[in-house]
Protein backbone atom coordinates (compact mmCIF):
# COMPACT_ATOMS: atom_id res chain seq x y z
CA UNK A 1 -0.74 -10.79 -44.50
CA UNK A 2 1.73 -13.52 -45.26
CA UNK A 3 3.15 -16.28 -43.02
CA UNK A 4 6.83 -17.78 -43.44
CA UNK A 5 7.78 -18.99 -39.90
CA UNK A 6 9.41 -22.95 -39.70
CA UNK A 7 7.27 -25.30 -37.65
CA UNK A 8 8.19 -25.33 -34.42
CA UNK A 9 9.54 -21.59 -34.34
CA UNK A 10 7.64 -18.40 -33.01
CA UNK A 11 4.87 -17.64 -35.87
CA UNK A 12 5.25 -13.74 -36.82
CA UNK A 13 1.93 -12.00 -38.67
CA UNK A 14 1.76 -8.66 -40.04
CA UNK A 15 -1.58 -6.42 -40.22
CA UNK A 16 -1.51 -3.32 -42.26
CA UNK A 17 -3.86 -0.95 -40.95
CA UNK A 18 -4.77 2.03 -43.43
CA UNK A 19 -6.82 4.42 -45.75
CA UNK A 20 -5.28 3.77 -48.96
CA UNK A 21 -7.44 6.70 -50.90
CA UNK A 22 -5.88 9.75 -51.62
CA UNK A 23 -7.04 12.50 -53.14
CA UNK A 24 -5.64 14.27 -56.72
CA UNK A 25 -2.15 15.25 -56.10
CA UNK A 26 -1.91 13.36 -52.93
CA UNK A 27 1.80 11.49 -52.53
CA UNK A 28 1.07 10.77 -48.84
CA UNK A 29 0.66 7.32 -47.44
CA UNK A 30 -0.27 6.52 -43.57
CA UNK A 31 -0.35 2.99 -42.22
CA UNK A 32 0.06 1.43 -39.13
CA UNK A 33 1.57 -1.99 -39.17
CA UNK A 34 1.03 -4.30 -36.64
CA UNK A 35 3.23 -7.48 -35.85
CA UNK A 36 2.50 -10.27 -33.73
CA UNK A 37 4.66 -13.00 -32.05
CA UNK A 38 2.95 -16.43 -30.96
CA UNK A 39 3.68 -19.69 -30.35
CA UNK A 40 6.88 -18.81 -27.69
CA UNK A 41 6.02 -17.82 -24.11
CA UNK A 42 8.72 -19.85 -22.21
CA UNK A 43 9.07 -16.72 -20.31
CA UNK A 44 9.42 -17.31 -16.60
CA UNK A 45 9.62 -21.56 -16.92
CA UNK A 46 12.97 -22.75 -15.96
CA UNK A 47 13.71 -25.96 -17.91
CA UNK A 48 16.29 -27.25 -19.13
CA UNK A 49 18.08 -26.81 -22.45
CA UNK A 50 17.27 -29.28 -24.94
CA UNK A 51 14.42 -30.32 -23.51
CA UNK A 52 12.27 -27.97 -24.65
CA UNK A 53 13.53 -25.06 -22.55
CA UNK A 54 13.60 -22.33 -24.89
CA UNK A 55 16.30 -20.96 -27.35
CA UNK A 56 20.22 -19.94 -26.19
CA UNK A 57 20.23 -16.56 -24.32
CA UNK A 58 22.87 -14.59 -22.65
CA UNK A 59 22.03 -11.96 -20.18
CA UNK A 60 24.75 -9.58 -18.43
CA UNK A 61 23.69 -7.61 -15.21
CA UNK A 62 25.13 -4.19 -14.90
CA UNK A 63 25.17 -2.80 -11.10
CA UNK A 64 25.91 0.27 -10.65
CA UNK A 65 28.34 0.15 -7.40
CA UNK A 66 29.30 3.50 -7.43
CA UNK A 67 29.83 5.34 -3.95
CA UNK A 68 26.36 7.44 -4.20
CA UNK A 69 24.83 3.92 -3.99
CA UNK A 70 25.51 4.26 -0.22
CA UNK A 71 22.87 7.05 0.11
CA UNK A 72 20.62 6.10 1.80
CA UNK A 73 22.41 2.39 2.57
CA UNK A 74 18.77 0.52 1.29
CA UNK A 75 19.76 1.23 -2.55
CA UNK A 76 22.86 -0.85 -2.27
CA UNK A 77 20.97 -3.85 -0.60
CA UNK A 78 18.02 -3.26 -2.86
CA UNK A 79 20.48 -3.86 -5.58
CA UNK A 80 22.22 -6.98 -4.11
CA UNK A 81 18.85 -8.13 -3.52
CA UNK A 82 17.09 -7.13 -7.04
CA UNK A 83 20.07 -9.19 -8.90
CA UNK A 84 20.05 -12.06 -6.77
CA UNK A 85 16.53 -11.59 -7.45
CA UNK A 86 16.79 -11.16 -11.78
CA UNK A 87 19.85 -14.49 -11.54
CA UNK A 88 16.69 -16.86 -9.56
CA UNK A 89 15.13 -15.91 -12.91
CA UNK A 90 17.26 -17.50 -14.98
CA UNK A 91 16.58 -20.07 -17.23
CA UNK A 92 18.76 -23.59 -16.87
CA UNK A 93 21.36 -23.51 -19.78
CA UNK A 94 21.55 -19.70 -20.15
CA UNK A 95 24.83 -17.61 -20.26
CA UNK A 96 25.03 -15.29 -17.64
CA UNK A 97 27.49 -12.47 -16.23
CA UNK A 98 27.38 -10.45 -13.43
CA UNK A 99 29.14 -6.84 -13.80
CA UNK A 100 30.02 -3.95 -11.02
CA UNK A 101 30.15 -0.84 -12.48
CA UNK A 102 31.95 2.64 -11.39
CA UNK A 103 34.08 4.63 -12.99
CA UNK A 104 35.29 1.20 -14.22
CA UNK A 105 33.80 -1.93 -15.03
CA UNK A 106 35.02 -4.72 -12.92
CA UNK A 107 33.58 -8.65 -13.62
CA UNK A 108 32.00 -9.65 -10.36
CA UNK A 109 30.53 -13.08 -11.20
CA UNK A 110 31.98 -15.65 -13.29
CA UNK A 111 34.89 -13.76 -13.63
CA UNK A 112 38.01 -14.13 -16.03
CA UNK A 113 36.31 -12.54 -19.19
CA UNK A 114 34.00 -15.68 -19.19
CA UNK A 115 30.63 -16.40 -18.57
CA UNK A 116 28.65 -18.94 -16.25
CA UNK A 117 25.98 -21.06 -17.60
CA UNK A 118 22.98 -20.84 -15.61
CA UNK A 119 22.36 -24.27 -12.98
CA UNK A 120 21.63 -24.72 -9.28
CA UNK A 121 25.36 -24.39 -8.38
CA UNK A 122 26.49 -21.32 -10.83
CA UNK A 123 23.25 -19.22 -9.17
CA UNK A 124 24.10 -20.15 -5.47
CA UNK A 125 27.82 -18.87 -6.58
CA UNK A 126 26.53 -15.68 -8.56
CA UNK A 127 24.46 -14.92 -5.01
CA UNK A 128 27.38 -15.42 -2.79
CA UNK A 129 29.48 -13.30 -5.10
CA UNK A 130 26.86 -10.25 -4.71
CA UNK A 131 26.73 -10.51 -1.42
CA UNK A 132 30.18 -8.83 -1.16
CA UNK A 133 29.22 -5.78 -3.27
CA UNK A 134 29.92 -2.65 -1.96
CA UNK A 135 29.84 1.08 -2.55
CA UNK A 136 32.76 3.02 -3.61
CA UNK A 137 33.94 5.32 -7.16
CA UNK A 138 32.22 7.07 -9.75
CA UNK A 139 29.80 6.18 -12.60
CA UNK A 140 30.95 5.67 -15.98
CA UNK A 141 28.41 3.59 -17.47
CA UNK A 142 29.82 3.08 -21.27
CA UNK A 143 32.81 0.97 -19.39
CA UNK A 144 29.84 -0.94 -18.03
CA UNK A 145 28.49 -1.57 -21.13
CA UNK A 146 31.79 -2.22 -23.36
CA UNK A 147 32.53 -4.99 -20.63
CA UNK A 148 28.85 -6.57 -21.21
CA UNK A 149 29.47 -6.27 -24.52
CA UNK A 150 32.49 -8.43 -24.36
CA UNK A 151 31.08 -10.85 -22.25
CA UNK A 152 27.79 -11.81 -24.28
CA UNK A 153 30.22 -11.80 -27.10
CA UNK A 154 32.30 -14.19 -25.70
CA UNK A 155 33.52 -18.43 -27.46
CA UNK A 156 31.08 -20.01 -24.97
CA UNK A 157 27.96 -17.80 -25.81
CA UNK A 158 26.25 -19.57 -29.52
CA UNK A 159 26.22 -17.00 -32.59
CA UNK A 160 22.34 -16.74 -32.19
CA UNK A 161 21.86 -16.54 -28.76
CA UNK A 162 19.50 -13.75 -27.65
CA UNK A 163 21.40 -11.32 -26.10
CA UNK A 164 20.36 -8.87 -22.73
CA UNK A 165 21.34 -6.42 -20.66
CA UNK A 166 19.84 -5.01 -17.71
CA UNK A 167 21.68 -1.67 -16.18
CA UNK A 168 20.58 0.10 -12.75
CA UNK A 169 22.25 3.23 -12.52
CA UNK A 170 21.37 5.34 -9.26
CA UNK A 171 23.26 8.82 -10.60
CA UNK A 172 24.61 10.61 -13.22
CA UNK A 173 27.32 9.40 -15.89
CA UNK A 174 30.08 11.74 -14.23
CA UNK A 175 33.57 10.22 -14.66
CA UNK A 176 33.18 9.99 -18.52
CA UNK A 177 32.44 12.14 -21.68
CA UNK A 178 28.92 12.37 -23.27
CA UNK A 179 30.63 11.26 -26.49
CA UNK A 180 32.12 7.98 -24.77
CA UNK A 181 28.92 6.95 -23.88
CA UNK A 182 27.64 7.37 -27.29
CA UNK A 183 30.17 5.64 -28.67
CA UNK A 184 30.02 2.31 -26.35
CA UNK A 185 25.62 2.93 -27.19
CA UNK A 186 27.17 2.82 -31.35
CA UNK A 187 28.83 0.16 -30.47
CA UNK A 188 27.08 -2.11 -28.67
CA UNK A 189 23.40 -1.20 -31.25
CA UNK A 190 22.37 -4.73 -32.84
CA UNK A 191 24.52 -6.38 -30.92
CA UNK A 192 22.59 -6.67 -27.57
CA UNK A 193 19.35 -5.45 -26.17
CA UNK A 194 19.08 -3.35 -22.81
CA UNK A 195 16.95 -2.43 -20.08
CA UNK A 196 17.97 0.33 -18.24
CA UNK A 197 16.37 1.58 -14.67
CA UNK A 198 16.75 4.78 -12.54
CA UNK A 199 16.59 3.98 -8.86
CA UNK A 200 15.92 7.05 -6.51
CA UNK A 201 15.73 10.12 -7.80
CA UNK A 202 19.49 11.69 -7.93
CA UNK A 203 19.95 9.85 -12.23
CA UNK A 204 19.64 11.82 -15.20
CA UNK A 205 16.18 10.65 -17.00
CA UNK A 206 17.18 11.26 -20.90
CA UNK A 207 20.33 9.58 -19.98
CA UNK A 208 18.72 6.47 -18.78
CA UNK A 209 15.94 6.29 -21.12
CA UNK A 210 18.87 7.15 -24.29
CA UNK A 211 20.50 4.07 -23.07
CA UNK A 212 17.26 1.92 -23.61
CA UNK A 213 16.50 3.66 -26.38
CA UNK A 214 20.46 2.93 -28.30
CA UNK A 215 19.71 -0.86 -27.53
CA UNK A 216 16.01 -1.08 -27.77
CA UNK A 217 15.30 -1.78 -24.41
CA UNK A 218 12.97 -0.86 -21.91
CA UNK A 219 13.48 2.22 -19.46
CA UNK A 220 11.80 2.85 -16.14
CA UNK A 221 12.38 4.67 -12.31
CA UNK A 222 12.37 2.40 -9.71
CA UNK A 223 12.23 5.51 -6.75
CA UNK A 224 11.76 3.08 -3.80
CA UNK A 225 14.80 0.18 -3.57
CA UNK A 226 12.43 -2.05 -1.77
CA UNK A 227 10.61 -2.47 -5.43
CA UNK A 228 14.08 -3.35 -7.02
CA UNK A 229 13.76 -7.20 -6.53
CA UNK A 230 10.34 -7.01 -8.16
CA UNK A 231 10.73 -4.96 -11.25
CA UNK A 232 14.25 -6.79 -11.79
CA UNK A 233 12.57 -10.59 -11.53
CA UNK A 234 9.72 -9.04 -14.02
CA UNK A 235 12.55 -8.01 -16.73
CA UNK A 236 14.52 -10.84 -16.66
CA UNK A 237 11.11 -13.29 -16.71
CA UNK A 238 10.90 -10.72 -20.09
CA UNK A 239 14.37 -11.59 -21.12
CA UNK A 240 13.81 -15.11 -20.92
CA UNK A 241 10.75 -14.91 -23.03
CA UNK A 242 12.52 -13.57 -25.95
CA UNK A 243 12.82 -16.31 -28.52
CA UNK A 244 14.38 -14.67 -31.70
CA UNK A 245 16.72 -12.13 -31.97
CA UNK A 246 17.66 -9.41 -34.70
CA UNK A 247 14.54 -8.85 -36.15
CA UNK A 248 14.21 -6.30 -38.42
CA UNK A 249 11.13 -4.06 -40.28
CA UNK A 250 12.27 -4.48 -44.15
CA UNK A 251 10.63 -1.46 -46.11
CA UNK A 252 10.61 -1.66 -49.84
CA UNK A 253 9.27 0.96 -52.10
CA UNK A 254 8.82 1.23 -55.97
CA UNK A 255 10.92 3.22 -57.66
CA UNK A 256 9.50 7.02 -56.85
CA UNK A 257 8.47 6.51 -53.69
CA UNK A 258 10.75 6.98 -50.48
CA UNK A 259 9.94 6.25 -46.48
CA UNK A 260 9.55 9.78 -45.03
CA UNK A 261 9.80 8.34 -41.07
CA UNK A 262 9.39 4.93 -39.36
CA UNK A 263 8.26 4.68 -35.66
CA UNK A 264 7.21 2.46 -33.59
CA UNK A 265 4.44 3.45 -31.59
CA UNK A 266 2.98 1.04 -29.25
CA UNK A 267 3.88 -0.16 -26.39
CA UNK A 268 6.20 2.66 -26.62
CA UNK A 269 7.03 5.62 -28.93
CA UNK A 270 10.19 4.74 -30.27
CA UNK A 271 11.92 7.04 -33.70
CA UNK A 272 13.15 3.98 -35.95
CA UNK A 273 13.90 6.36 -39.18
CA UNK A 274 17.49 7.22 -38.89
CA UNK A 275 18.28 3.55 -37.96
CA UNK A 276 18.17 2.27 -41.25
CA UNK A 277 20.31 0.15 -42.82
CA UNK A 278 20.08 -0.50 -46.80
CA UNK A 279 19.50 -4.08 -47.75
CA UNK A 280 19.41 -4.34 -51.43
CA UNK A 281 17.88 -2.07 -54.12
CA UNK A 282 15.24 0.62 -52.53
CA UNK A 283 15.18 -2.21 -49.30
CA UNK A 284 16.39 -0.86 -46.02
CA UNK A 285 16.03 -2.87 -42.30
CA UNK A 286 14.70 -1.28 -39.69
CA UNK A 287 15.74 -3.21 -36.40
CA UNK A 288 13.34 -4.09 -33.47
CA UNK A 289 15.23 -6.16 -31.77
CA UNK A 290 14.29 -9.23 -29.92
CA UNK A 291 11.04 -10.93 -29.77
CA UNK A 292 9.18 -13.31 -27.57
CA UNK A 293 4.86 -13.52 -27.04
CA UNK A 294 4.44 -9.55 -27.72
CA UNK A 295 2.66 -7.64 -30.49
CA UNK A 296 3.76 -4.42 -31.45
CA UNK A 297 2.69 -1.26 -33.59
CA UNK A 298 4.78 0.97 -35.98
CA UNK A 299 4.04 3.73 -38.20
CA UNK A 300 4.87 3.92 -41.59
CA UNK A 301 4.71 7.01 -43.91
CA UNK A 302 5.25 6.69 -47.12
CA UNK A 303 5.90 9.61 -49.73
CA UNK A 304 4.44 8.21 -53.25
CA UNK A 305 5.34 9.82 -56.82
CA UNK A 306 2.15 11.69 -58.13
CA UNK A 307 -0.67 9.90 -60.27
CA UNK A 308 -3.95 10.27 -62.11
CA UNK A 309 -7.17 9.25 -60.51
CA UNK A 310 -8.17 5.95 -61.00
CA UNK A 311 -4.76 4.91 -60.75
CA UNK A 312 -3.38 2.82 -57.97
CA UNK A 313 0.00 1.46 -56.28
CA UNK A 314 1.63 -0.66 -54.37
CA UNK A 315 3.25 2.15 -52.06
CA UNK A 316 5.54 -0.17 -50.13
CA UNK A 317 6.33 -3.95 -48.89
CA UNK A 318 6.68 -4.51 -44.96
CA UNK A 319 8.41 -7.48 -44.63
CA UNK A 320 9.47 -8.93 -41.24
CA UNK A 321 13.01 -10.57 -41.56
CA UNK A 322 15.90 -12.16 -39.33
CA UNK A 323 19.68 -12.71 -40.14
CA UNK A 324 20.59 -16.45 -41.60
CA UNK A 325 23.85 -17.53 -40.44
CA UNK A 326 25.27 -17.47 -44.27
CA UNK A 327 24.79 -13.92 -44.60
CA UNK A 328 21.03 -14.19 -45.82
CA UNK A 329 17.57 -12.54 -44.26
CA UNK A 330 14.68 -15.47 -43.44
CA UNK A 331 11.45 -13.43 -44.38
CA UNK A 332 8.95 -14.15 -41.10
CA UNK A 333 6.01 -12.40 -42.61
CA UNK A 334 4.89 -9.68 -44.71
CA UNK A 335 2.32 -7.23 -45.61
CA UNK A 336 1.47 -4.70 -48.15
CA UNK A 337 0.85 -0.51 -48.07
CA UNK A 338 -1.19 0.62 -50.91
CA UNK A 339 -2.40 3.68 -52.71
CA UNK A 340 -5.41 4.40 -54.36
CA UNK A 341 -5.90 8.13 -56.20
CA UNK A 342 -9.77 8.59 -56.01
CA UNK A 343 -12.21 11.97 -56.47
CA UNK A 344 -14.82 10.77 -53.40
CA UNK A 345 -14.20 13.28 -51.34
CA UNK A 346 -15.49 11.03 -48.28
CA UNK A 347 -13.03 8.11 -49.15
CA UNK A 348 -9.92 10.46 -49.83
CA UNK A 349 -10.67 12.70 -46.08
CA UNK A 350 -11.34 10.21 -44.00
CA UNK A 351 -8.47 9.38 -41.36
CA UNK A 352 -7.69 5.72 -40.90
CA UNK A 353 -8.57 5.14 -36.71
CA UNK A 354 -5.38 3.72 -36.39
CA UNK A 355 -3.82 6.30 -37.66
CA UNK A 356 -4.99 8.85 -35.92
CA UNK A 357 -4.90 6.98 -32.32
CA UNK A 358 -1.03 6.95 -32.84
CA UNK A 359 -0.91 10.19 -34.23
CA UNK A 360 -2.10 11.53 -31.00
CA UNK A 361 0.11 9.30 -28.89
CA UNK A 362 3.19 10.09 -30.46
CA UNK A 363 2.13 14.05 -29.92
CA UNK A 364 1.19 13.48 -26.78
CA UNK A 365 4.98 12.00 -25.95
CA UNK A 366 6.05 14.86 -27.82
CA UNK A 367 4.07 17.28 -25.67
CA UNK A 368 4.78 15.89 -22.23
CA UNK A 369 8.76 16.62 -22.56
CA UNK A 370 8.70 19.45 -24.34
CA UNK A 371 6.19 20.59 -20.96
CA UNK A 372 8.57 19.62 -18.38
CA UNK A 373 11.72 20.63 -20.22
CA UNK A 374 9.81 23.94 -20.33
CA UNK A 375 8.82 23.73 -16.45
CA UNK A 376 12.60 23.12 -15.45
CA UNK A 377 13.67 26.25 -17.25
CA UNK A 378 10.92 28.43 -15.91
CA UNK A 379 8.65 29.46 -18.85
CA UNK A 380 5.15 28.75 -16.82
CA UNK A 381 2.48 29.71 -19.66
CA UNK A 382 5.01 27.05 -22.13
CA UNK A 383 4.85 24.59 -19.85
CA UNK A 384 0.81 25.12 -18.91
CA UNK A 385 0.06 25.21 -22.67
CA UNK A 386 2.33 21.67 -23.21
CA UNK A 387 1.12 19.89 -20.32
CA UNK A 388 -2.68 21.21 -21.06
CA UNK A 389 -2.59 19.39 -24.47
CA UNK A 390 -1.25 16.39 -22.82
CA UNK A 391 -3.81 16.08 -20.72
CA UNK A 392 -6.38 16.86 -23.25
CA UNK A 393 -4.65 14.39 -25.86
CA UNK A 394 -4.74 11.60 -22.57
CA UNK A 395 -8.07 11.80 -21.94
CA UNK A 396 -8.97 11.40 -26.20
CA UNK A 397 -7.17 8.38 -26.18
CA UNK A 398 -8.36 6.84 -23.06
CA UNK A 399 -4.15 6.56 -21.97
CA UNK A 400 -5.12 6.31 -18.33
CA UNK A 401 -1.66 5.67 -16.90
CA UNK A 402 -0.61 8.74 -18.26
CA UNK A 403 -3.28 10.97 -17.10
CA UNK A 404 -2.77 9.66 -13.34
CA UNK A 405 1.13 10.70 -13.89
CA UNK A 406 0.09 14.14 -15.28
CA UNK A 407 -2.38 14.68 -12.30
CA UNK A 408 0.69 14.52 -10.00
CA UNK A 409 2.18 17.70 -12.08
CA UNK A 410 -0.87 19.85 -12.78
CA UNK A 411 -4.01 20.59 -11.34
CA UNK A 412 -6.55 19.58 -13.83
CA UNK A 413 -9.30 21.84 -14.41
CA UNK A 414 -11.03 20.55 -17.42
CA UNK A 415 -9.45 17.65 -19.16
CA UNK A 416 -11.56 17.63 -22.31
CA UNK A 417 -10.48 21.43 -23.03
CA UNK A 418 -7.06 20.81 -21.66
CA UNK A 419 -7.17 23.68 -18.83
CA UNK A 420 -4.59 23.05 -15.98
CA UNK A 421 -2.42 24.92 -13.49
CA UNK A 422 0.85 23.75 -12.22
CA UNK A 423 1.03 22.73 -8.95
CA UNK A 424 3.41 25.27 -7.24
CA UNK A 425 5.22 21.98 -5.38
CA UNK A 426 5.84 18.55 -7.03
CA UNK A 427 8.20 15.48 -5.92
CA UNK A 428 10.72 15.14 -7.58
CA UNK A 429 9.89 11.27 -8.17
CA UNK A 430 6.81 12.48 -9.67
CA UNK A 431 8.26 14.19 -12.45
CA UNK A 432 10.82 11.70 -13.19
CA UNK A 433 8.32 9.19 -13.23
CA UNK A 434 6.10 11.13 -15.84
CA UNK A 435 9.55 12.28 -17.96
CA UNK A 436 10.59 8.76 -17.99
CA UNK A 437 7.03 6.48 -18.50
CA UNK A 438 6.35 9.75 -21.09
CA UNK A 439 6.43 7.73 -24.27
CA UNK A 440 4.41 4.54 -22.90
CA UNK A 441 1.21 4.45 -24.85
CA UNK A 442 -2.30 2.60 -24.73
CA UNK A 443 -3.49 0.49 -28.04
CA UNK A 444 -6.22 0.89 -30.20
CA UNK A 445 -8.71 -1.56 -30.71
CA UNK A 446 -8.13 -2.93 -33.82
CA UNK A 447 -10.85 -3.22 -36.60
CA UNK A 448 -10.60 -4.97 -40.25
């Protein structure tokens, strides 16, 4: 593990966590890599700028304002409420935009294409502004986030601000194609971060967690609007704890080897492989996005050429890297994957903890949608046998949270064998909530 971080700035660390042995004719390489933020937290103090009140942010609210938002009348005032509630949150000094969106995207606070700057006056303003949302149109949510992207792109906003979204959507992305969407998510990727939330239980669930997923953000249900204000002040306390932005997961290997996938895997699964970008000879970047106080956990595989016994490698260099304004990467920290060919049987077999712990979360991720997905379309022994092996991979792991979600959907007769039944009738926000908190996983305890 290797340090690089300026005084003053965030210090990153990376821990490789691994069994480096392989056995003859073994070429493949498990580790999970570990990286650490401290020295930030401003998350949640509101100070002001330049006096020690944190880095330059910009943070765009997306409300979804369409006319299903009337249904019942509590989700629109939830929403009023929830961003009044996420602006209060707002650190002095930061750029901020308020957005209204329906089957177009129309600028409800500053207005004009600019953004405010967060101070007593500009929040009283943003919270008079809300007050006159209303209901009315469709939902095409890659308007919403073209306009966002616009604003936090804006002259006033500083070239390394940290830049946020957070989106509420209450339905279905109607009034536009599944390729325009996917286009404003390819556009807007790297450029800012988004947390998207579900409230009710009328949205589409791989819709809203796609949209976290494009901008590596965060993706939850909210099915009660009273809980809006709560879960809105909690993600922008989040936002404003962020304290560098554009990280990115630099992978080198030697010449034979090549990255077979890249994931991150706690707090969330999240598939990182088919995000790479190159950076320099047999370098690519994988992003991660923003950071603030946080650790996180990836998994790296790496194939390696084939060598004798005895003989060892370095399999690949995890470096942790952010953008320079001249075009260069600052290396934060870095760590080192090795390999080892070896004939001890007991070295070679044995599975790395870390390793495996992941390894079961990811499956059990895996497991839980393809369950549900086979629930919905009726096949009731697929779904059993999915859902079973969730359970059973829950209880392995100790992933509590996800157990109690599961016990909503099946009746559990023996967890450790992974024998359920479904339950013949389930709410609707019970499902969602499992399909949608499906990838959330629980950490290992570490061990040198």
């Amino acid at each position: 593990m290797a340090n690089f971080s300026k005084p003053g700035a965030p210090r990153f660390s990376v821990d490789v966590y691994q069994n480096e042995y392989l056995p003859e004719g073994g070429r493949e390489v498990n580790a999970i890599v570990t990286v650490t933020s401290t020295g930030g937290g401003t998350a949640g103090v509101p100070q002001q700028r330049g006096a020690g009140g944190g880095p330059d942010a910009a943070v765009a609210l997306m409300v979804d304002c369409s006319g299903s938002m009337d249904y019942p009348p509590t989700k629109m005032r939830g929403a009023r409420e929830a961003s009044a509630a996420a602006i209060d949150a707002l650190r002095d000094g930061v750029h901020f935009a308020v957005i209204a969106g329906t089957h177009v995207a129309q600028e409800v606070y500053p207005g004009g294409g600019r953004v405010a700057v967060a101070s007593p006056v500009t929040r009283e303003q943003a919270r008079q502004a809300l007050r006159k949302l209303s209901a009315g149109g469709g939902t095409a949510i890659g308007t919403w986030l073209r306009l966002a992207d616009r604003l936090l792109s804006s002259a006033e906003v500083p070239a390394t601000a940290v830049r946020h979204g957070i989106l509420l959507t209450d339905g279905r992305n109607e009034h536009e194609s599944p390729e325009d969407l996917r286009a404003a998510l390819d556009h807007s990727a790297g450029r800012f971060t988004c947390d998207a939330r579900g409230v009710g239980t009328d949205w589409e669930v791989k819709e809203v967690t796609g949209i976290a997923s494009a901008l590596l953000g965060t993706a939850d249900i909210v099915a009660d609007p009273a809980h809006l204000a709560e879960d809105f002040t909690q993600m922008m306390e989040t936002a404003m704890g962020k304290e560098v932005a554009d990280v990115a997961l630099r992978l080198w290997t030697p010449l034979g080897s090549e990255i077979k996938f890249v994931k991150q895997v706690a707090p969330a699964v999240e598939e990182l492989t088919d995000r790479r970008t190159e950076a320099g000879p047999r370098a690519g970047d994988y992003p991660t996005g923003a950071w603030g106080d946080e650790s996180r956990d990836y998994h790296v595989c790496v194939q390696v050429p084939f060598a004798e016994l005895g003989q060892e490698m370095l399999a690949a260099r995890v470096s942790l890297v952010v953008p320079q304004p001249d075009g260069t990467a600052q290396t934060l920290s870095q760590g080192l994957v090795r390999a080892v060919w070896t004939d001890d049987m007991a070295a070679s077999t044995s599975i790395n903890p870390q390793v495996a712990h992941y390894t079961g979360q990811a499956e059990l991720a895996q497991v839980i949608q393809q369950g549900l997905d086979a629930r919905k379309a009726g096949d009731v022994d697929g779904a059993t046998a999915k859902l079973g092996r969730a359970v059973q991979l829950a209880a392995l792991s100790g992933n509590d949270g996800t157990a109690k979600l599961l016990s909503k959907v099946v009746d559990v007769v023996d967890a450790a064998e992974g024998t359920v039944r479904l339950k013949a009738k389930v709410a609707e926000a019970d499902e969602m909530t499992l399909e949608t908190r499906s990838t959330k996983t629980v950490r290992v305890k570490k061990q040198a």
